[in-house]
C-alpha atoms as a PDB file:
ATOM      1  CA  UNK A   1     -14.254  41.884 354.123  1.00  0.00           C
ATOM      2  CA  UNK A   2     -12.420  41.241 350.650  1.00  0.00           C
ATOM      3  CA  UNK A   3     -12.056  44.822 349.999  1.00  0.00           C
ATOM      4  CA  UNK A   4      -9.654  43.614 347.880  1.00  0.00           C
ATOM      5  CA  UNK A   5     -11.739  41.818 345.585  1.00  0.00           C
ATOM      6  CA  UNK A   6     -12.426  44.859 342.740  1.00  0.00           C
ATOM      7  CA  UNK A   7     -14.163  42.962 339.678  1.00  0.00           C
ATOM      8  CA  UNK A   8     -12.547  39.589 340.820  1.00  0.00           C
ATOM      9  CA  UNK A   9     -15.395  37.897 338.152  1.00  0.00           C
ATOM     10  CA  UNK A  10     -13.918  38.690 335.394  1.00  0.00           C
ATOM     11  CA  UNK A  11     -10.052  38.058 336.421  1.00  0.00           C
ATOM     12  CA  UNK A  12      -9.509  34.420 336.505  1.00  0.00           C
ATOM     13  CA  UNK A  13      -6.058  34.979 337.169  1.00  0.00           C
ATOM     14  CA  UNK A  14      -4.343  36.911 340.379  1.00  0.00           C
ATOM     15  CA  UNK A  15      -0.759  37.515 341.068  1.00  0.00           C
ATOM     16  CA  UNK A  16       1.129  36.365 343.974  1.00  0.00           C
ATOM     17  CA  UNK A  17       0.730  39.181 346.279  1.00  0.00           C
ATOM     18  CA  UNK A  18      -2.540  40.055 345.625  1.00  0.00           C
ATOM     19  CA  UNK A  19      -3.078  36.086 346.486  1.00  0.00           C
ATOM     20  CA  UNK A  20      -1.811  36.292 349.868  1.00  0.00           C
ATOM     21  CA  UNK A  21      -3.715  39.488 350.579  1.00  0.00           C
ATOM     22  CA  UNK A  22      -7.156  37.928 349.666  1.00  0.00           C
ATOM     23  CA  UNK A  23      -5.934  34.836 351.929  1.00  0.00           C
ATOM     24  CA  UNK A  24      -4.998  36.976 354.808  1.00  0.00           C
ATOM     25  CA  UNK A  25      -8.706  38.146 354.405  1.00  0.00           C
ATOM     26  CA  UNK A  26      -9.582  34.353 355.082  1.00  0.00           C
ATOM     27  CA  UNK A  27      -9.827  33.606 351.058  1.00  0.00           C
ATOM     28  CA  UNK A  28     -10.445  29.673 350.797  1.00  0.00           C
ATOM     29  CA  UNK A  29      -6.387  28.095 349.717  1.00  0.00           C
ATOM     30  CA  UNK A  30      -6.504  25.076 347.440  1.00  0.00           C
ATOM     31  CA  UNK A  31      -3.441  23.316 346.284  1.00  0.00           C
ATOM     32  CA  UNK A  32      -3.816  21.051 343.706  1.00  0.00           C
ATOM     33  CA  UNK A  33      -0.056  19.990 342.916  1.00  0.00           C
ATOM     34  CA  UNK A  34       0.154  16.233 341.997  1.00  0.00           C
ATOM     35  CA  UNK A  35       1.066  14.239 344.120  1.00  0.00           C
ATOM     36  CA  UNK A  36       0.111  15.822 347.204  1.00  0.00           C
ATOM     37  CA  UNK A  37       1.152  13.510 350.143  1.00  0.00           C
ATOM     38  CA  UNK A  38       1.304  14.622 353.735  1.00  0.00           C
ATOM     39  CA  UNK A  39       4.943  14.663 354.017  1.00  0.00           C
ATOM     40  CA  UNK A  40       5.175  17.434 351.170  1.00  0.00           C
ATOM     41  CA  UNK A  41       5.797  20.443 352.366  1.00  0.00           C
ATOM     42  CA  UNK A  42       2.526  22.608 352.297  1.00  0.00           C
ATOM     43  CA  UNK A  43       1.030  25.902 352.758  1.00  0.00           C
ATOM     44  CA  UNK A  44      -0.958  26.377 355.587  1.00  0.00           C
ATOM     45  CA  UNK A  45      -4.089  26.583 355.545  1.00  0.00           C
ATOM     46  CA  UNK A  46      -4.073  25.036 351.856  1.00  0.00           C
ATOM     47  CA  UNK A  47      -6.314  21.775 351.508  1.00  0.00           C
ATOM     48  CA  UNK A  48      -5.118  19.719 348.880  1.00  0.00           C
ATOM     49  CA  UNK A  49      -6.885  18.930 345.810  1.00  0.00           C
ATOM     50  CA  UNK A  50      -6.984  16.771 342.628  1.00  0.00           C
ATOM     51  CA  UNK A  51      -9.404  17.555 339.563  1.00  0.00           C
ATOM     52  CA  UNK A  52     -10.033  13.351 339.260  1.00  0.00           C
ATOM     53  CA  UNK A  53     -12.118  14.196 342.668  1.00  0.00           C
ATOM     54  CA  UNK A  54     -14.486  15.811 340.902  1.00  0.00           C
ATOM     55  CA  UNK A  55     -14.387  13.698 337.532  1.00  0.00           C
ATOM     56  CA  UNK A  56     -16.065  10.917 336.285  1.00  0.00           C
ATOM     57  CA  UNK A  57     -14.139   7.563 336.718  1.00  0.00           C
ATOM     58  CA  UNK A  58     -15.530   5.804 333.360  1.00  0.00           C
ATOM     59  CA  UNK A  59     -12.976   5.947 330.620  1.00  0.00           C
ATOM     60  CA  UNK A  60     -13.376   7.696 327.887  1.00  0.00           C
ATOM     61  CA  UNK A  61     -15.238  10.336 329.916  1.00  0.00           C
ATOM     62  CA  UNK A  62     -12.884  10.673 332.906  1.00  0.00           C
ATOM     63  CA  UNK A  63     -12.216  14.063 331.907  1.00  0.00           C
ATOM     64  CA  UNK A  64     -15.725  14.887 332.376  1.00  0.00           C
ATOM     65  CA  UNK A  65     -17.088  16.611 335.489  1.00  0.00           C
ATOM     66  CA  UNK A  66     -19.665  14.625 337.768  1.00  0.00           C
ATOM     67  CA  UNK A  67     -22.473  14.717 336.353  1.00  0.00           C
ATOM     68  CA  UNK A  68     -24.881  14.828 339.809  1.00  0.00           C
ATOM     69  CA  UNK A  69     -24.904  18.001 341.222  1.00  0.00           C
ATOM     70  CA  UNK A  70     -25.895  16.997 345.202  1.00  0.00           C
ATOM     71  CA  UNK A  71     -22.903  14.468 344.527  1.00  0.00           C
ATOM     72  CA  UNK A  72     -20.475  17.309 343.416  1.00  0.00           C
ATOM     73  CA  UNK A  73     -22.172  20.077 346.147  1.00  0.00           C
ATOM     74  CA  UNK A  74     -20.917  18.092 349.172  1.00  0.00           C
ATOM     75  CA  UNK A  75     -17.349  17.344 347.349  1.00  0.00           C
ATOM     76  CA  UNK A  76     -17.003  20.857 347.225  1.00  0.00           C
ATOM     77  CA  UNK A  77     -18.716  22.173 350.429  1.00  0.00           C
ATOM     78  CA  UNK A  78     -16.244  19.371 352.190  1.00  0.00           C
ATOM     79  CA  UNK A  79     -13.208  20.944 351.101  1.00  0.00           C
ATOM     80  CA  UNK A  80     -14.666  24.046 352.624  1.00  0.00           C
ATOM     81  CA  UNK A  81     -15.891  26.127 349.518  1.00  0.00           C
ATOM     82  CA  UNK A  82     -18.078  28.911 350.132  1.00  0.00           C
ATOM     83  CA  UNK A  83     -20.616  30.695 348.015  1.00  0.00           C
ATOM     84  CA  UNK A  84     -19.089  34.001 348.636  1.00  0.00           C
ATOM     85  CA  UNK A  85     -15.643  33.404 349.264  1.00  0.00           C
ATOM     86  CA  UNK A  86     -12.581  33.433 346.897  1.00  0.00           C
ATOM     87  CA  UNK A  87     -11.141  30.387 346.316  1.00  0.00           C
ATOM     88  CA  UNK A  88      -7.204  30.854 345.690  1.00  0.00           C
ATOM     89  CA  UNK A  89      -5.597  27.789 343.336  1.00  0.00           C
ATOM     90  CA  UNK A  90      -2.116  26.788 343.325  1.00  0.00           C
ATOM     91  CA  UNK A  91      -0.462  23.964 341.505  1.00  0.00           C
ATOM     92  CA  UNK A  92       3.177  23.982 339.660  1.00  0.00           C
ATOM     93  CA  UNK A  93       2.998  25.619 336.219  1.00  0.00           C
ATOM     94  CA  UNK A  94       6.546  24.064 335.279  1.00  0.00           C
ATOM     95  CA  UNK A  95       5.884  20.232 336.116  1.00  0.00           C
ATOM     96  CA  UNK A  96       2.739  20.074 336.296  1.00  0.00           C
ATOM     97  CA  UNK A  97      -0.454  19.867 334.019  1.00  0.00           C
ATOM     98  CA  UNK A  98      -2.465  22.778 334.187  1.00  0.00           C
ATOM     99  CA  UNK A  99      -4.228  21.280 337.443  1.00  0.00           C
ATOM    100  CA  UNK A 100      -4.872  24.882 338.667  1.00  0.00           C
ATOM    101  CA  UNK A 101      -6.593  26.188 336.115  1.00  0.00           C
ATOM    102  CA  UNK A 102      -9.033  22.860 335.896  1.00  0.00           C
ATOM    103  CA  UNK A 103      -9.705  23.629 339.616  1.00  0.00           C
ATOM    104  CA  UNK A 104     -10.609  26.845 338.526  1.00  0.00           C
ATOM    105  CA  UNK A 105     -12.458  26.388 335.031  1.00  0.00           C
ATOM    106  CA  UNK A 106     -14.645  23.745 337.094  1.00  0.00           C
ATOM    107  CA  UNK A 107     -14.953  26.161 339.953  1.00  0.00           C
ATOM    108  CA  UNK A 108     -16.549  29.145 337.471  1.00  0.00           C
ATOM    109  CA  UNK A 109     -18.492  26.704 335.074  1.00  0.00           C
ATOM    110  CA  UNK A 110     -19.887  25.165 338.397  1.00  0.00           C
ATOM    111  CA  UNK A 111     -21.172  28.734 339.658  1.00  0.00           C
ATOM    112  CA  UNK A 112     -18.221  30.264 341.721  1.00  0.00           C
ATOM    113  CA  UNK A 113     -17.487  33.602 340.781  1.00  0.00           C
ATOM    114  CA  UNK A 114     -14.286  34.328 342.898  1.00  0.00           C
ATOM    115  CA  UNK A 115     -12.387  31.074 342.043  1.00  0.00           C
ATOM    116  CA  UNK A 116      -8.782  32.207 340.663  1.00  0.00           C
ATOM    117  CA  UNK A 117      -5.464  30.471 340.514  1.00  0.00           C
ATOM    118  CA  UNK A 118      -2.119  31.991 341.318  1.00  0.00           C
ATOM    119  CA  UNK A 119      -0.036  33.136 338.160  1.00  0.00           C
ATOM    120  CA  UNK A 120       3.068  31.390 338.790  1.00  0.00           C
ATOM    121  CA  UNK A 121       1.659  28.795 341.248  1.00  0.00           C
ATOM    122  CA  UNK A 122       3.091  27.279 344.483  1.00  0.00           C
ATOM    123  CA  UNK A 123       6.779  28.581 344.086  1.00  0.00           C
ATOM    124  CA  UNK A 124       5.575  32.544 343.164  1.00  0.00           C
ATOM    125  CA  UNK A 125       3.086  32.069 346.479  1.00  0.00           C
ATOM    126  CA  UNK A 126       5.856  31.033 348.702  1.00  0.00           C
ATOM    127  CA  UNK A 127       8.411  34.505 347.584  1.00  0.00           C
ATOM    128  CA  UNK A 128       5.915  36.399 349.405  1.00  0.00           C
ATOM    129  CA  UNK A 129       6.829  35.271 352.423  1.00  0.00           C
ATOM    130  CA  UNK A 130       4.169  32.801 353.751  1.00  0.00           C
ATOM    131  CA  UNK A 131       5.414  30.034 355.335  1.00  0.00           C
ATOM    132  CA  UNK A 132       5.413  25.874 354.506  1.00  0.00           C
ATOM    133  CA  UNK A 133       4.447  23.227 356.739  1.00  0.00           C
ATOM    134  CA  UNK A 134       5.220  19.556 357.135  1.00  0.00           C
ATOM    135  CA  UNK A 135       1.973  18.631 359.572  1.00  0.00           C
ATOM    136  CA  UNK A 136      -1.095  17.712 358.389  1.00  0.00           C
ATOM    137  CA  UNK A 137      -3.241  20.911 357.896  1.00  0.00           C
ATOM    138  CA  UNK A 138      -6.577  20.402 360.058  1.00  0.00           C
ATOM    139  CA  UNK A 139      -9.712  19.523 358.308  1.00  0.00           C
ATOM    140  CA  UNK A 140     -11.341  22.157 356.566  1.00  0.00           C
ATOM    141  CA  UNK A 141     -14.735  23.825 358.018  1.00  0.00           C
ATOM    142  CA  UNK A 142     -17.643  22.811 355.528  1.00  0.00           C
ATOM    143  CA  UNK A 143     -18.641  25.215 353.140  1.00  0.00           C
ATOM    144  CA  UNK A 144     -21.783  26.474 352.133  1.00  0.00           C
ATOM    145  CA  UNK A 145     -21.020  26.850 347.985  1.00  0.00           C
ATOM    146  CA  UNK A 146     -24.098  25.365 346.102  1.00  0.00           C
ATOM    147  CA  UNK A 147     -24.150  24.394 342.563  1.00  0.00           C
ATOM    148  CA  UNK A 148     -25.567  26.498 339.620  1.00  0.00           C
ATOM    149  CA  UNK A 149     -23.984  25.143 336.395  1.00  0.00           C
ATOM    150  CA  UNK A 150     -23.307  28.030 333.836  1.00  0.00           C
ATOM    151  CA  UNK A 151     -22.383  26.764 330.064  1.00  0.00           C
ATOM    152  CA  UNK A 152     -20.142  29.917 329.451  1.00  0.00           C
ATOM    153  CA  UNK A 153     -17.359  28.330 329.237  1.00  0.00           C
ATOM    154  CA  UNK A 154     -17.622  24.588 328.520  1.00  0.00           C
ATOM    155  CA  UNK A 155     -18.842  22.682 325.380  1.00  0.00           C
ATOM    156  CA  UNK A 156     -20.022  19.082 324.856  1.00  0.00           C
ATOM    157  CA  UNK A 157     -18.947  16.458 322.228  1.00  0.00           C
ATOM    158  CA  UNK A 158     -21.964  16.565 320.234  1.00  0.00           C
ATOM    159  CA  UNK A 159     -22.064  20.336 320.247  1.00  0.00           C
ATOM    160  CA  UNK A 160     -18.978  20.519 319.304  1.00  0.00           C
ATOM    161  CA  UNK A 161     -19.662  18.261 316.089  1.00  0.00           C
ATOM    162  CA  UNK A 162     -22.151  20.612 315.379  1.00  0.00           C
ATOM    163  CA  UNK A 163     -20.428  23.844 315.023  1.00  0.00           C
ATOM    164  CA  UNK A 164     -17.429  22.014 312.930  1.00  0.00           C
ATOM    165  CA  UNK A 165     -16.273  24.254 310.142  1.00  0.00           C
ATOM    166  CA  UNK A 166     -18.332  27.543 311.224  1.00  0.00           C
ATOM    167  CA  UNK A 167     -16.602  29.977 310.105  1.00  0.00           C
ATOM    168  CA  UNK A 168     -16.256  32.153 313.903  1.00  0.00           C
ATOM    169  CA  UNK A 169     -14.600  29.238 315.398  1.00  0.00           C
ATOM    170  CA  UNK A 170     -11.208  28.173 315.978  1.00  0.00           C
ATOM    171  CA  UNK A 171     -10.645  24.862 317.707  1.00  0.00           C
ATOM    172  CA  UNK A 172      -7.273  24.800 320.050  1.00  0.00           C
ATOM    173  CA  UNK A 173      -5.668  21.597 320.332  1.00  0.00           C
ATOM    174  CA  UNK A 174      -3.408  22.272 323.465  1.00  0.00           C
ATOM    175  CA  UNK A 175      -1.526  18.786 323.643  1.00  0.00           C
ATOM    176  CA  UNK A 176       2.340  17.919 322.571  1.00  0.00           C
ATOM    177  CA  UNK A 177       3.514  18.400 319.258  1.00  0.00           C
ATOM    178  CA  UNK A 178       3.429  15.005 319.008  1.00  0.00           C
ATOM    179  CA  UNK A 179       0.120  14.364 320.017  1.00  0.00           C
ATOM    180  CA  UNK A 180      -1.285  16.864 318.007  1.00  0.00           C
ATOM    181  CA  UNK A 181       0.878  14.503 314.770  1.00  0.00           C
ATOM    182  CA  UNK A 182      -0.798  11.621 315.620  1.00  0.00           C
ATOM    183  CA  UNK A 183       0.923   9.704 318.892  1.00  0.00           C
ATOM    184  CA  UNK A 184      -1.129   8.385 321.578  1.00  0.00           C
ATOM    185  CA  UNK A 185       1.267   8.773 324.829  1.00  0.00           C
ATOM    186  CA  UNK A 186      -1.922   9.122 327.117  1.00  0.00           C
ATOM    187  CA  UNK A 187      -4.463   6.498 326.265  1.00  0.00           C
ATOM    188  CA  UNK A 188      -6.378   8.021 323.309  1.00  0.00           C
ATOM    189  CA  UNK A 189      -7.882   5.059 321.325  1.00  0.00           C
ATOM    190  CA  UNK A 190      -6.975   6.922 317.932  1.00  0.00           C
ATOM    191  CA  UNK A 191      -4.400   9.438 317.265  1.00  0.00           C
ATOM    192  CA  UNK A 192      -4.474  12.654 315.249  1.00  0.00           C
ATOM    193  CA  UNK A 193      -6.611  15.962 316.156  1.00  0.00           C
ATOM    194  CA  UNK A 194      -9.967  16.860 315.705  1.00  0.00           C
ATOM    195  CA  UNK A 195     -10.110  18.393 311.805  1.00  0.00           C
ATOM    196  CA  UNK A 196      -9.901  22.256 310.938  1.00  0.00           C
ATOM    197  CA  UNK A 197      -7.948  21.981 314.728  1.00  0.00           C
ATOM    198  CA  UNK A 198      -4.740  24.548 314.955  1.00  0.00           C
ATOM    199  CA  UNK A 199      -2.124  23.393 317.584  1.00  0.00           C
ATOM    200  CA  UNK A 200      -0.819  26.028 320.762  1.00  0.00           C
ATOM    201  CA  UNK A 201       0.707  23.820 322.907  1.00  0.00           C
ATOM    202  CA  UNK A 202      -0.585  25.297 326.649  1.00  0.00           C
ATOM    203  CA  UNK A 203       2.921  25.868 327.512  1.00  0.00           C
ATOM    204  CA  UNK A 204       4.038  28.871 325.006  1.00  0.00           C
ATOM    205  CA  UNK A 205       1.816  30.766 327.197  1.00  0.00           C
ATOM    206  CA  UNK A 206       4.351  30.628 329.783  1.00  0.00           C
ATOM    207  CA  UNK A 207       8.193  31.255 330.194  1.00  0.00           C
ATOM    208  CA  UNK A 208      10.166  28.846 331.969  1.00  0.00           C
ATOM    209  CA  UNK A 209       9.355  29.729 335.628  1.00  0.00           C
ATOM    210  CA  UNK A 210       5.967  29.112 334.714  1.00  0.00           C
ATOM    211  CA  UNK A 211       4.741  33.158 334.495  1.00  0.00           C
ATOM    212  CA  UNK A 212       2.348  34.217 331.777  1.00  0.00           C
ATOM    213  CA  UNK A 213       3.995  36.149 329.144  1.00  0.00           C
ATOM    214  CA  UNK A 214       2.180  39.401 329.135  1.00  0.00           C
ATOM    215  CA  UNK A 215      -1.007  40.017 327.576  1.00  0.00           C
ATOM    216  CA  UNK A 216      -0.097  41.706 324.403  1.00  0.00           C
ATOM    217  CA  UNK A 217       2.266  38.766 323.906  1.00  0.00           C
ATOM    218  CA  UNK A 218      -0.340  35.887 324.207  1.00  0.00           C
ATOM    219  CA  UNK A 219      -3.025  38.415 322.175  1.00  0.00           C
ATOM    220  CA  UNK A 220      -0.026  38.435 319.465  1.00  0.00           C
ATOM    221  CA  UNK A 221       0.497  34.607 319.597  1.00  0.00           C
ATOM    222  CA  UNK A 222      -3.412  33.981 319.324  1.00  0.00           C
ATOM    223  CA  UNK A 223      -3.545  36.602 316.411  1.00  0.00           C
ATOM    224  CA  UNK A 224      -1.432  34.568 314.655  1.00  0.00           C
ATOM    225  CA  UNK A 225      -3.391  31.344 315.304  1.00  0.00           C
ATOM    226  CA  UNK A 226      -6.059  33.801 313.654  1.00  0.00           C
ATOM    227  CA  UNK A 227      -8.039  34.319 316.775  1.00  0.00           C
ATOM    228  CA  UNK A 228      -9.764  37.398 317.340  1.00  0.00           C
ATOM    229  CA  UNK A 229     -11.498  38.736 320.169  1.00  0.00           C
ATOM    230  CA  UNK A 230     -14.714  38.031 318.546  1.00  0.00           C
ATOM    231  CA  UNK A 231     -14.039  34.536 317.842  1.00  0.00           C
ATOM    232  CA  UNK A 232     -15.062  31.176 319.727  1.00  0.00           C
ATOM    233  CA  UNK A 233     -12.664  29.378 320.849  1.00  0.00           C
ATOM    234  CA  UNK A 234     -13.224  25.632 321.506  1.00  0.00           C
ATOM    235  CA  UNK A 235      -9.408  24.183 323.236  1.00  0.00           C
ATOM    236  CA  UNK A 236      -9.206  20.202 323.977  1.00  0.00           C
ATOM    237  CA  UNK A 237      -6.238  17.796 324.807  1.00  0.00           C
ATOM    238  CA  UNK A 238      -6.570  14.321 326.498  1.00  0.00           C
ATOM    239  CA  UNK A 239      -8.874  14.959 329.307  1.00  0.00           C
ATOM    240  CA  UNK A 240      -9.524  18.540 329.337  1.00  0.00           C
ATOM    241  CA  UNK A 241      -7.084  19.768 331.888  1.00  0.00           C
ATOM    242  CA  UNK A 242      -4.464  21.456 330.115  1.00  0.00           C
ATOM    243  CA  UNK A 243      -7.045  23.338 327.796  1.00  0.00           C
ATOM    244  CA  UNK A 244      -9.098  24.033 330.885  1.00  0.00           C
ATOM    245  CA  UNK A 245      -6.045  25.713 332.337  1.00  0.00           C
ATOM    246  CA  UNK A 246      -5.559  27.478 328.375  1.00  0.00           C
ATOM    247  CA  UNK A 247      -9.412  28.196 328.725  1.00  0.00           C
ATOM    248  CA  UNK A 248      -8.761  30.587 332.008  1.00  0.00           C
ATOM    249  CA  UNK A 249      -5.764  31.910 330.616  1.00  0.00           C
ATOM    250  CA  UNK A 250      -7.915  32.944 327.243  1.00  0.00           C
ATOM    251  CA  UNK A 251     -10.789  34.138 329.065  1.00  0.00           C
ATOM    252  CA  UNK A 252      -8.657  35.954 331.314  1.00  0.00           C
ATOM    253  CA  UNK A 253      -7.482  38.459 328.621  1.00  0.00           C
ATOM    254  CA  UNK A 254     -10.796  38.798 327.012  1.00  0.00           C
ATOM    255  CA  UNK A 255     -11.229  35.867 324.090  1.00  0.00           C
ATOM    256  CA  UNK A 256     -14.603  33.742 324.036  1.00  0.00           C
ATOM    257  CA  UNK A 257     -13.138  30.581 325.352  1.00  0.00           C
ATOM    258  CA  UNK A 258     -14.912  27.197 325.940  1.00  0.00           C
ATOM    259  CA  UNK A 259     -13.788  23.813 327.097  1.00  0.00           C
ATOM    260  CA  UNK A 260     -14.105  20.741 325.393  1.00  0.00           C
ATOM    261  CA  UNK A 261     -13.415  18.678 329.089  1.00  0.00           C
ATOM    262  CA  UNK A 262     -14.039  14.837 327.173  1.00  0.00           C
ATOM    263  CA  UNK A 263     -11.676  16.117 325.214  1.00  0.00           C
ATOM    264  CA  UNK A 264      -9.014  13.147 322.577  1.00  0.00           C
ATOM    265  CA  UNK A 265     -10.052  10.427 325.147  1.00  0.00           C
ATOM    266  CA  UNK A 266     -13.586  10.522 324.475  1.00  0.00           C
ATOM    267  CA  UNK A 267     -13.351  12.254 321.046  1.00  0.00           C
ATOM    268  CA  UNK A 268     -10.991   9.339 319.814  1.00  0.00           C
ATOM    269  CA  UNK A 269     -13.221   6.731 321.831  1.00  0.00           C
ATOM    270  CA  UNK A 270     -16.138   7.697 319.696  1.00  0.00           C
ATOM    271  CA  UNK A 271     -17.049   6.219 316.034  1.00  0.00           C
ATOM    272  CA  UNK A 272     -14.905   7.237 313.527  1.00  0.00           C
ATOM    273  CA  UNK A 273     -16.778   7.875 311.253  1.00  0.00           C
ATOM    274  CA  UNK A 274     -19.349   9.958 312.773  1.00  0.00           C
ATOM    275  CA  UNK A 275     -15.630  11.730 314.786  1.00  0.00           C
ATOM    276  CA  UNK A 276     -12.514  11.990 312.562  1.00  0.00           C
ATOM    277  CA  UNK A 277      -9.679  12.908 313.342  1.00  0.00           C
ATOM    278  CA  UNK A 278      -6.964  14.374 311.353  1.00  0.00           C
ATOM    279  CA  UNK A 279      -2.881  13.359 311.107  1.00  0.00           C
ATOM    280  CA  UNK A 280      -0.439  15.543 309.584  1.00  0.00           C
ATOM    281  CA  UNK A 281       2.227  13.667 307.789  1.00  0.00           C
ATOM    282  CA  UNK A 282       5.166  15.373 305.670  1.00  0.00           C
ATOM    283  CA  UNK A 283       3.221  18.637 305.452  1.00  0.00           C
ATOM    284  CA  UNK A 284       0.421  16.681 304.115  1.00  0.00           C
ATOM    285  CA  UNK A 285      -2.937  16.748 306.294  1.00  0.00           C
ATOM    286  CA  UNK A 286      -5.443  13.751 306.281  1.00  0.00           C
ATOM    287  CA  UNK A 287      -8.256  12.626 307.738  1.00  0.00           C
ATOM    288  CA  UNK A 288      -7.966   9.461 309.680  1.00  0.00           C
ATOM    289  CA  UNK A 289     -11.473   7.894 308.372  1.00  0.00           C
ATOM    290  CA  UNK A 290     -14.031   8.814 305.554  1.00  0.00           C
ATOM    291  CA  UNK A 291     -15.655  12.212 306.529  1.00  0.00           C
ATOM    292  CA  UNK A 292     -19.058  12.336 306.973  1.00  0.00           C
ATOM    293  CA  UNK A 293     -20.889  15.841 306.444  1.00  0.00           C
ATOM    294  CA  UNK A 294     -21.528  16.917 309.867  1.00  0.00           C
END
């Protein structure tokens, strides 16, 4: 089975037909659109998802993954996720957040190696021909996927602090222009972006059906961020969903990407001055509060 699979660890990302071949080998469908309802049309088998499942409910730290890994094991193995079974992601990359590629990122940081989402999401699925449904898709078999957290690709607040101004790193703030200036649209208690931060809002990354510009094209964009392939990237936004989905789409081509999942709401929610945060105004950048040497 999955003879289709080649070196599906390393590709976070799988195009539409290659999708519904794995799933015709029995691949595990998730659909994490928001909202899902029961009336929305579906595809079968797909159980639907949401990433606040499997976060913690405490603000600042919703964006946060549980914490307790039996808790999180029988989420997952309830949904039907097996150890050795790829786990196909859709969501919609045009109105939606980057929900796939949190399913994904927690998927892989969690221990899964064959979790992938669909490049161009529910819509590019549905061109190759498999059909939608308006029942209510049966519940899932339980799966036998256990937990073994990897730190690959995520990064805490405190670590984060730490590494502030090293030279090899380049922090991605992946929110609105707007947020990135200084507005709080989503509940951050401050506003502004975490200092030496460059801005890539998630969505260049895609053209307007929601496809990933080619590789060269998002290597190019990232070159001019000053990225290289040997540098760590930290991304962020609100609650570390939209850089978890920039996160896949970085690791994807190659780059050492991390998430920073507490991301501005816990970031902002933290002491100022032991957490700044920088606003840009007229071309001018400051810092929001007295800079400590961290």
């Amino acid at each position: 089975m999955y003879n289709l699979l080649g070196n599906l660890a390393n590709s976070w990302i799988v195009n539409a037909g290659l999708a519904k071949q794995l799933l015709e080998q029995e691949a595990t469908l998730l659909d994490a659109r928001v909202p899902i309802l029961k009336w929305f049309c579906r595809l079968p088998p797909a159980i639907p998802v949401t990433w606040q499942e499997f976060s913690r409910s405490d603000f600042p730290h919703k964006g946060k993954i549980i914490e307790n890994n039996t808790i999180l094991t029988q989420k997952l193995q309830a949904i039907g996720i097996c150890q050795h079974k790829p786990v196909i992601v859709v969501a919609d990359p045009v109105k939606g957040w980057g929900e796939d590629g949190r399913i994904v990122w927690m998927l892989r940081t969690l221990g899964h190696e064959k979790a992938v989402f669909v490049d161009g999401g529910y819509r590019a699925l549905i061109k190759t021909g498999i059909n939608r449904v308006k029942s209510a898709n049966k519940p899932p078999k339980t799966g036998d996927f256990v937990i073994s957290r990897r730190s690959n690709w995520e990064i805490q607040r405190d670590e984060l602090k730490a590494i502030l101004g090293d030279e090899n790193l380049v922090i991605i703030d992946a929110r609105e222009p707007r947020e990135y200036a200084g507005k709080t649209p989503y509940g951050e208690k401050r506003g502004g972006h975490i200092p030496g931060a460059v801005h890539l809002y998630y969505k260049q990354l895609m053209d307007k059906q929601g496809k990933l510009l080619s590789r060269g094209e998002i290597v190019a964009i990232l070159q001019q961020k000053g990225v290289s392939q040997s540098t760590q990237i930290v991304s962020y936004c609100s609650g570390g969903i939209r850089s978890a989905w920039l996160t896949c789409v970085l690791t994807n081509v190659g780059f050492n990407a991390k998430n920073y999942a507490g991301s501005m709401w816990e970031w902002s929610a933290s002491p100022a001055d032991s957490y700044p945060l920088s606003i840009s105004l007229s071309g001018a950048l400051l810092t929001a509060t007295p800079h400590k040497k961290i």
